[in-house]
C-alpha atoms as a PDB file:
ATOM      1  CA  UNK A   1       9.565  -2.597  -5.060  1.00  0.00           C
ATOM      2  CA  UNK A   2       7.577  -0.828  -7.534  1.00  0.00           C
ATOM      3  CA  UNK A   3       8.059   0.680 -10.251  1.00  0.00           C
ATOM      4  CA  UNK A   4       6.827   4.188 -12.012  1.00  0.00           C
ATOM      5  CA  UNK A   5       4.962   1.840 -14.705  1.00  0.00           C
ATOM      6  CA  UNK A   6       3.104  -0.034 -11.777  1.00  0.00           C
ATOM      7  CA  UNK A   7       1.827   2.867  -9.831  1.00  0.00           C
ATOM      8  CA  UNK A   8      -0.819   3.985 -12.565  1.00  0.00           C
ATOM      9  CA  UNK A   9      -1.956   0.535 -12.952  1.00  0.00           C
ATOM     10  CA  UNK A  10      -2.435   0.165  -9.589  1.00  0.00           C
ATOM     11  CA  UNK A  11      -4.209   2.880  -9.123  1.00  0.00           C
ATOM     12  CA  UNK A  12      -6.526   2.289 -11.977  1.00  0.00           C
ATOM     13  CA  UNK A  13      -7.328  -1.258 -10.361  1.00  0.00           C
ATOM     14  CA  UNK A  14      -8.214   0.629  -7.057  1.00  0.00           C
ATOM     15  CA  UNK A  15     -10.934   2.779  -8.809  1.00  0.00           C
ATOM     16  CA  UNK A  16     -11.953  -0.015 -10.676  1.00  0.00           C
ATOM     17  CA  UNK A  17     -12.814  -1.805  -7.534  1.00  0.00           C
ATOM     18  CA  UNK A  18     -14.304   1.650  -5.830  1.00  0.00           C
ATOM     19  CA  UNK A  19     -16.795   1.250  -9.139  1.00  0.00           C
ATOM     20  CA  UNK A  20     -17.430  -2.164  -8.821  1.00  0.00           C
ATOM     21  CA  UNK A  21     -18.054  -1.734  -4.992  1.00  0.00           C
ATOM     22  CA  UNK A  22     -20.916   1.105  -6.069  1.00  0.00           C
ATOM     23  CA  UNK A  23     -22.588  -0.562  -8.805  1.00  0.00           C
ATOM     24  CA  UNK A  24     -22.238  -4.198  -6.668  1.00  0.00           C
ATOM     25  CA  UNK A  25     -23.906  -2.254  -3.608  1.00  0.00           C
ATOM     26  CA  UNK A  26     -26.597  -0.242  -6.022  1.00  0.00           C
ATOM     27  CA  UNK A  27     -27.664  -3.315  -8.234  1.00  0.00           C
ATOM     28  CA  UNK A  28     -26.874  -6.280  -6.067  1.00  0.00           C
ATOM     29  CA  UNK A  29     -25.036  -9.766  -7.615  1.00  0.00           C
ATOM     30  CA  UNK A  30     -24.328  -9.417 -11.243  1.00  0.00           C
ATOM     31  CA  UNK A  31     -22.480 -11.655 -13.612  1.00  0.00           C
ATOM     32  CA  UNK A  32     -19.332 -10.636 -14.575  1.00  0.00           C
ATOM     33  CA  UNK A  33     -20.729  -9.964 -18.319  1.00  0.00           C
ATOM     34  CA  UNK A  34     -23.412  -7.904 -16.396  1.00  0.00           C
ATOM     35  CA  UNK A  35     -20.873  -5.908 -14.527  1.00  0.00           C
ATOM     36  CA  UNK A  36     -18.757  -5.312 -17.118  1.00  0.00           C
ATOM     37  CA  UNK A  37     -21.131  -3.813 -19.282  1.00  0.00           C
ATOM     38  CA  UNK A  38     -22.826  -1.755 -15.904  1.00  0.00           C
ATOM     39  CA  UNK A  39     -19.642   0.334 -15.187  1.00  0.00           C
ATOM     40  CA  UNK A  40     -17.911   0.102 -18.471  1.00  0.00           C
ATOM     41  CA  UNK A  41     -14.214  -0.564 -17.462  1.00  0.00           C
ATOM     42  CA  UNK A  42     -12.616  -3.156 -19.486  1.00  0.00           C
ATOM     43  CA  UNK A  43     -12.986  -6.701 -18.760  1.00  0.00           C
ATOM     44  CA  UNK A  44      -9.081  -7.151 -18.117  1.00  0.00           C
ATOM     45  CA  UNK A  45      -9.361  -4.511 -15.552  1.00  0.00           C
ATOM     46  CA  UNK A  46     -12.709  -5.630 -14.239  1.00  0.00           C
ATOM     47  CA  UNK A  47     -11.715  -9.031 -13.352  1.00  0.00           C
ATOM     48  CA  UNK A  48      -8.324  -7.291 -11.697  1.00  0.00           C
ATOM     49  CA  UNK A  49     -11.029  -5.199  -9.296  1.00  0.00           C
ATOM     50  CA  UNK A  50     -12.746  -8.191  -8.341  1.00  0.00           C
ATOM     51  CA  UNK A  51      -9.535  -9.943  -7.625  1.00  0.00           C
ATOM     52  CA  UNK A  52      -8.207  -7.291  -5.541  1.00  0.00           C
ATOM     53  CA  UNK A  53     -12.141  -6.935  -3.453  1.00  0.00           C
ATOM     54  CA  UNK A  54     -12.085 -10.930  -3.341  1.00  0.00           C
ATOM     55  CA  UNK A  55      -8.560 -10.956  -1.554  1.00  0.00           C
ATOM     56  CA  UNK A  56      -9.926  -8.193   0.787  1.00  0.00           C
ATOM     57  CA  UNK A  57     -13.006 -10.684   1.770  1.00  0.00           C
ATOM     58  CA  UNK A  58     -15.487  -8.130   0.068  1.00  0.00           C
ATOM     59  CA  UNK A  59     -16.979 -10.519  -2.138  1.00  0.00           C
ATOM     60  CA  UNK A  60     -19.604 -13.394  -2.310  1.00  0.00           C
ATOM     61  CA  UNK A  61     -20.098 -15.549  -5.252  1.00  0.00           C
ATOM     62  CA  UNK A  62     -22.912 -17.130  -5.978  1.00  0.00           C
ATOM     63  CA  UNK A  63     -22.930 -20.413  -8.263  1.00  0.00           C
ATOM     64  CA  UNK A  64     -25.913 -21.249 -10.775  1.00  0.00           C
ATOM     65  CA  UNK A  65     -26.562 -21.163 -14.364  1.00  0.00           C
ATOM     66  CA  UNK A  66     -24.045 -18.404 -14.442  1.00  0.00           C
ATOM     67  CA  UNK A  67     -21.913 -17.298 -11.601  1.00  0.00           C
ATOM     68  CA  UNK A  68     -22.488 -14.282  -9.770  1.00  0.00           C
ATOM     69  CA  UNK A  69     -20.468 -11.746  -7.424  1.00  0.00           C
ATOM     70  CA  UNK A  70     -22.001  -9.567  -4.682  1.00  0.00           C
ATOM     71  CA  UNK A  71     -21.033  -7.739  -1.672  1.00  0.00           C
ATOM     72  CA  UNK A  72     -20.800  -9.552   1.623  1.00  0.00           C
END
């Protein structure tokens, strides 16, 4: 069950991942460094989007020097 403290968190994850869906579909794979610094949320929260777009099967990652998320 949740509670009144996880709602807002929640939602802030949610449009954290709306913004990382935009800028992903705008300037294709970026690093997570890359990303972070594109839409300006906070890594903590940042990596929390991608989780939550990753469990939905939104996400590709591509491995090389440095790893890389896009859109499928």
């Amino acid at each position: 069950m949740a509670t009144m403290m996880e709602e807002p968190i929640v939602a802030q994850i949610g449009d954290a991942a709306g913004l990382v869906w935009k800028t992903l579909a705008s300037k294709g794979p970026l690093s997570i460094a890359k990303l972070t610094s594109e839409t300006g949320v906070p890594r903590e929260l940042l990596l929390q989007a991608v989780g939550w777009l990753a469990r939905e099967d939104k996400l590709a990652f591509e491995e090389g020097r440095t790893r890389k998320v896009g859109l499928k």
